[in-house]
Protein backbone atom coordinates (compact mmCIF):
# COMPACT_ATOMS: atom_id res chain seq x y z
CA UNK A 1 27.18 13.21 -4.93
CA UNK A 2 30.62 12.97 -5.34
CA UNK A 3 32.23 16.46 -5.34
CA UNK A 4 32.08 18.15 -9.13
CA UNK A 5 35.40 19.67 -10.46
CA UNK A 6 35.93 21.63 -13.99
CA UNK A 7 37.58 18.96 -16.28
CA UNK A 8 38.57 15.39 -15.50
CA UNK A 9 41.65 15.58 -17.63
CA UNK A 10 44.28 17.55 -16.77
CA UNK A 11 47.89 16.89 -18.27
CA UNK A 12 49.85 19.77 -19.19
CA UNK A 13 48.49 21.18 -22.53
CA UNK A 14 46.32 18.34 -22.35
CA UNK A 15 42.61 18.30 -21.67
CA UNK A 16 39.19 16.92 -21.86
CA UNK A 17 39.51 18.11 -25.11
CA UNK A 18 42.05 15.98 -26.04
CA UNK A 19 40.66 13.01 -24.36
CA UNK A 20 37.38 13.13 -26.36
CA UNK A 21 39.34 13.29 -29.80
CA UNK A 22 41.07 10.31 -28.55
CA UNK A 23 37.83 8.01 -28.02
CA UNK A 24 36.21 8.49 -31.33
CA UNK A 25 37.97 5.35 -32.77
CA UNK A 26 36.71 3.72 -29.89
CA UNK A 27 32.95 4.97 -29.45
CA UNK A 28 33.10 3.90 -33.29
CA UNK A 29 33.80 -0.20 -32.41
CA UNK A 30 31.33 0.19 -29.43
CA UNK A 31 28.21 1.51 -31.60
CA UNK A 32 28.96 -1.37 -34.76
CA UNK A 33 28.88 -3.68 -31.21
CA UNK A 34 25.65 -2.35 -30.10
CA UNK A 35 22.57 -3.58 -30.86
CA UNK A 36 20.49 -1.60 -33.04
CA UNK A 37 17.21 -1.72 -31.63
CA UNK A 38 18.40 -1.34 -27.84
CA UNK A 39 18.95 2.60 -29.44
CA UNK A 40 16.32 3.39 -32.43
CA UNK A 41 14.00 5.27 -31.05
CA UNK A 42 14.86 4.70 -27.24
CA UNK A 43 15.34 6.71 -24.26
CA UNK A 44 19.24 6.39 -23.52
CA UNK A 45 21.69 7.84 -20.52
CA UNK A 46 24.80 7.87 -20.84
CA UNK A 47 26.66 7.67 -17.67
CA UNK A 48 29.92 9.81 -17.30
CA UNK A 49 29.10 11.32 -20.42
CA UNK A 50 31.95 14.35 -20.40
CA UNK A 51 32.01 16.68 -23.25
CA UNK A 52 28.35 14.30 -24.98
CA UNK A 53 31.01 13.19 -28.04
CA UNK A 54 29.61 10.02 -27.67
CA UNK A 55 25.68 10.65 -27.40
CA UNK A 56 25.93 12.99 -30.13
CA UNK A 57 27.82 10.06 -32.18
CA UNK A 58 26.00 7.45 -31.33
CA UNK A 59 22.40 9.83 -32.04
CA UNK A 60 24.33 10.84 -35.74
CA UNK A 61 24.50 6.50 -36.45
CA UNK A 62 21.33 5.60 -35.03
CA UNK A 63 18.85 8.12 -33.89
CA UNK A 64 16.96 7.88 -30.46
CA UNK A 65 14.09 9.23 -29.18
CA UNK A 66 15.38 11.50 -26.55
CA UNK A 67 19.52 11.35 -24.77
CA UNK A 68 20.65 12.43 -21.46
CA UNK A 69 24.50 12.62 -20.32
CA UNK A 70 25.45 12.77 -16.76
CA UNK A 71 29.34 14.11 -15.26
CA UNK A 72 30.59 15.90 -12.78
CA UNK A 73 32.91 17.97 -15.07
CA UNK A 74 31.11 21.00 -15.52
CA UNK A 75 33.01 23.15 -18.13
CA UNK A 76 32.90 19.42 -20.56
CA UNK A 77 29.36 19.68 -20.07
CA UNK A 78 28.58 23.31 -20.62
CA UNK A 79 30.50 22.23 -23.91
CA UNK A 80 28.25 19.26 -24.35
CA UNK A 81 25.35 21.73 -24.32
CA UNK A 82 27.10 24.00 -26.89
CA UNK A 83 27.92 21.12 -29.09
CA UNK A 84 24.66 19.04 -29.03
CA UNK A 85 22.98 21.22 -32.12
CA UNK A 86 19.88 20.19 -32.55
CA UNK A 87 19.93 17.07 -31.11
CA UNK A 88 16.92 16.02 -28.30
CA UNK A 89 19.80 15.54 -25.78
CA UNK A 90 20.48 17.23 -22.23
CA UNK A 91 22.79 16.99 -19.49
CA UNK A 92 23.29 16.92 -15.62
CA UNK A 93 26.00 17.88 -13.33
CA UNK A 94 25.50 14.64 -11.16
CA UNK A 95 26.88 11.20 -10.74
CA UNK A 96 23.56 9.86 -9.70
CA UNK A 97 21.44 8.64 -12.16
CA UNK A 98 17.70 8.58 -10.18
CA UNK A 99 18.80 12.54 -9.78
CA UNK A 100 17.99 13.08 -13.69
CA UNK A 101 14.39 12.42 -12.91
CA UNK A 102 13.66 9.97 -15.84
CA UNK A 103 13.77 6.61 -16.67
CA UNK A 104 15.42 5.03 -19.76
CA UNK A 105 15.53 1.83 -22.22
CA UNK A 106 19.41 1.53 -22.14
CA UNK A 107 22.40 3.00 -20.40
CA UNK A 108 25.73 2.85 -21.81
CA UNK A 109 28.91 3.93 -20.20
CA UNK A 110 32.74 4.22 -22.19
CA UNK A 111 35.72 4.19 -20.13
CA UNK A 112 33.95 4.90 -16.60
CA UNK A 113 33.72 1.63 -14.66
CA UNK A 114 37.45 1.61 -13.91
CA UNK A 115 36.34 5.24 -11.92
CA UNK A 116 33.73 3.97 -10.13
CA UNK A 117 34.26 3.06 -6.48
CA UNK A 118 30.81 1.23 -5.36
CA UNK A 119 30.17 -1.21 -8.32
CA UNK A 120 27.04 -2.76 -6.56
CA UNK A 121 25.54 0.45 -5.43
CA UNK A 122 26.39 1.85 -9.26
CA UNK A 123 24.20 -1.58 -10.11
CA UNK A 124 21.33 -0.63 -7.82
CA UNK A 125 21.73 2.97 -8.81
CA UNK A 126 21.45 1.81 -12.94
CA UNK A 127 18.17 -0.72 -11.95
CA UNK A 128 16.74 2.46 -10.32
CA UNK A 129 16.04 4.10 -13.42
CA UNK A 130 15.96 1.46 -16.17
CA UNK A 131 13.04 0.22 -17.38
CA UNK A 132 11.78 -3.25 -17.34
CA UNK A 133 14.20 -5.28 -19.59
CA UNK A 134 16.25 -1.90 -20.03
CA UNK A 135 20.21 -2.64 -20.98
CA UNK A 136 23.16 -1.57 -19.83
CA UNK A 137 26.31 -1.12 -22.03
CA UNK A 138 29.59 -0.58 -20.46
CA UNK A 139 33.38 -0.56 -21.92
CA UNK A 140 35.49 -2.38 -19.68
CA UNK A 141 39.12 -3.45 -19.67
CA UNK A 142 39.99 -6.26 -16.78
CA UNK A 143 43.40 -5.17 -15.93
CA UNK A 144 44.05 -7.24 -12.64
CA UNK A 145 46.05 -9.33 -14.43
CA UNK A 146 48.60 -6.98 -16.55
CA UNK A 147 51.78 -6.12 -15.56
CA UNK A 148 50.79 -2.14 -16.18
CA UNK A 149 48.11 -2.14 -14.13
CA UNK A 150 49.61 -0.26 -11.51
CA UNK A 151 51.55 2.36 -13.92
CA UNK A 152 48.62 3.04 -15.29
CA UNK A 153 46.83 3.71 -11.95
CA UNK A 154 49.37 6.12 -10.98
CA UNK A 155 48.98 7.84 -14.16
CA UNK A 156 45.36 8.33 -13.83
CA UNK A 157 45.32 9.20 -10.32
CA UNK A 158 48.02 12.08 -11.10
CA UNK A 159 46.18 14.10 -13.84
CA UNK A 160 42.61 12.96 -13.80
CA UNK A 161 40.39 14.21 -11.49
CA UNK A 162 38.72 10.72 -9.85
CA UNK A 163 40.72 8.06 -8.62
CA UNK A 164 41.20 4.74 -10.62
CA UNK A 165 39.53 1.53 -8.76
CA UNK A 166 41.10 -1.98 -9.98
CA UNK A 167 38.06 -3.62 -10.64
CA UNK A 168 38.33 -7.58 -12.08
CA UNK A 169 35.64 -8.57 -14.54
CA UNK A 170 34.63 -11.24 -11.85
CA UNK A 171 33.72 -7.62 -9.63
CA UNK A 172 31.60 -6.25 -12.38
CA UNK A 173 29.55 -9.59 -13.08
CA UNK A 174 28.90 -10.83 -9.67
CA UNK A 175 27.71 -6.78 -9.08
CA UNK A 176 25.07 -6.99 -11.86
CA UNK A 177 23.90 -10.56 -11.18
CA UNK A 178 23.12 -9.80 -7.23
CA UNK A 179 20.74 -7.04 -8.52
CA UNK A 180 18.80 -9.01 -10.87
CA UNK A 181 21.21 -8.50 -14.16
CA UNK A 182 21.61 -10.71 -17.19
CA UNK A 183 25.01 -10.46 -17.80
CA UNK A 184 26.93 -10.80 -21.10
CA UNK A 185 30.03 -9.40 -22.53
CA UNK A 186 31.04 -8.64 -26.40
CA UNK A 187 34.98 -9.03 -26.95
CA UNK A 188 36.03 -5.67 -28.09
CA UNK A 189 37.16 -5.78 -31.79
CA UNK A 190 40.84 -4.98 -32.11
CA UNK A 191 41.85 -2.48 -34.49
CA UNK A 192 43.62 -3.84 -38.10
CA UNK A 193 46.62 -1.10 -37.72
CA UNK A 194 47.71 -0.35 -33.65
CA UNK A 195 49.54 2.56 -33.14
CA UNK A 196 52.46 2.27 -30.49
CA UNK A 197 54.02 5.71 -30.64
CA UNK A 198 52.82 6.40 -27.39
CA UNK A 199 51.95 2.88 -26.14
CA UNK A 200 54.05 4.74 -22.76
CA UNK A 201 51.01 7.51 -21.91
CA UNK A 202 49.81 4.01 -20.07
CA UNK A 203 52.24 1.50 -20.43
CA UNK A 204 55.41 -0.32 -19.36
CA UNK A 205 55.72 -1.55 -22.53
CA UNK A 206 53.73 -2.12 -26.04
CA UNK A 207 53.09 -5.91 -25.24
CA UNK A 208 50.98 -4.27 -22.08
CA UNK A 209 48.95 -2.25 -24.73
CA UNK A 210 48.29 -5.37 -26.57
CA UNK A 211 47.32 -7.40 -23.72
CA UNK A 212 45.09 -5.17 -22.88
CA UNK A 213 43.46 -5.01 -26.80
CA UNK A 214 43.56 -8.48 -27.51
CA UNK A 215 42.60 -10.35 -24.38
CA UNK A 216 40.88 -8.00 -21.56
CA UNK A 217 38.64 -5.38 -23.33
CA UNK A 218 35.14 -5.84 -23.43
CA UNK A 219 31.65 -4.12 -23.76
CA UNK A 220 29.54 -5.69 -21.09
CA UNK A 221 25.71 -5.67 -21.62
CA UNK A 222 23.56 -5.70 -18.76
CA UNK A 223 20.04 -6.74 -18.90
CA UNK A 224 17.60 -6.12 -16.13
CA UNK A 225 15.19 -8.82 -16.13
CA UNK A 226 11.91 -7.96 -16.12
CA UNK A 227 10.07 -8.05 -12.59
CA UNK A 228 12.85 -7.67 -10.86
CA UNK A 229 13.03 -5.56 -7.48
């Protein structure tokens, strides 16, 4: 396990708190992308789950049968147990998913791949625990190509607390496929009103931003094909 540490985000004032109110927008597009009956009434993990905002979203739109989150940020997930209500979620400090002791219909993950180091053992680690025909959904932005990419790197690796990999879509794919994956990808809806105020948080410049928006986010959905080993 990769060592744990108290917060990913730490900028300043600015926290995992902050990040989480950031996403909602986001988690939003990625549930209306989601389909339905990969969630009702399924087992799900959600992989890098931080403070749960998005498990307890997504359960709030369409209710599963049972959630776990996984991070290595342990205050965001001693919040994600204060916040979860009444939910039938859980969490584990852990970045490996066999180490939660279940297995589930569908894993999703929202702004994580980009901190993953080993895509192919994350793959073997993700067909470990899903179940036959079990999905994976994961937000991913292909940033090999734009002119920020390396800003943005440096930004991440100077206030977050796991280093940013530059993975290319290509990486991702080829990962999944070798371990018995069907893989798709959704384009990312872009939002009808983009706010550039601080397009420079991540930036060089607001054409970056919209790069990034209009041509290389996507939601990747990984199936595992059944009878695979």
């Amino acid at each position: 396990m990769v060592k744990e540490y108290d917060v990913w985000w730490q900028k300043g004032q600015e926290t995992d708190d902050d990040m989480a109110n950031d996403h909602v927008d986001g988690w939003d597009r990625t549930i209306q992308l989601m389909d339905e009956s990969d969630v009702r009434g399924k087992t799900i993990l959600d992989f890098g789950c931080n403070q749960g905002g998005f498990l307890r979203r997504l359960y709030d739109t369409v209710p599963f049968e049972f959630g776990v989150g996984m991070d290595l940020a342990k205050l965001s997930l001693e919040k994600a147990k204060e916040l979860k209500g009444d939910r039938p979620l859980e969490y584990v400090l852990t970045d490996k998913p066999q180490d939660t002791n279940r297995t589930y219909d569908t894993a999703i993950s929202t702004s994580v791949l980009y901190l993953i180091e080993d895509i192919p053992q994350h793959a073997r680690d993700l067909k470990a625990v899903l179940k036959p025909n079990g999905v994976y959904y994961a937000t991913f932005s292909d940033l090999t190509n734009n002119p920020s990419q390396q800003f943005m790197e440096d930004v991440i690796n100077k206030y977050g607390a796991t280093p940013s990999q530059n993975h290319s879509l290509k990486h991702i794919v080829d990962s999944f496929v070798a371990e018995g994956f069907e893989v798709a990808v959704i384009k990312e809806p872009v939002p009808n009103v983009i706010d550039l105020t601080h397009y420079d948080d991540f930036y060089l410049s607001p054409n970056d931003y919209l790069q990034t928006l209009f041509h290389e986010s996507f939601l990747v959905k990984a199936t595992l094909k059944e009878g695979t080993k």
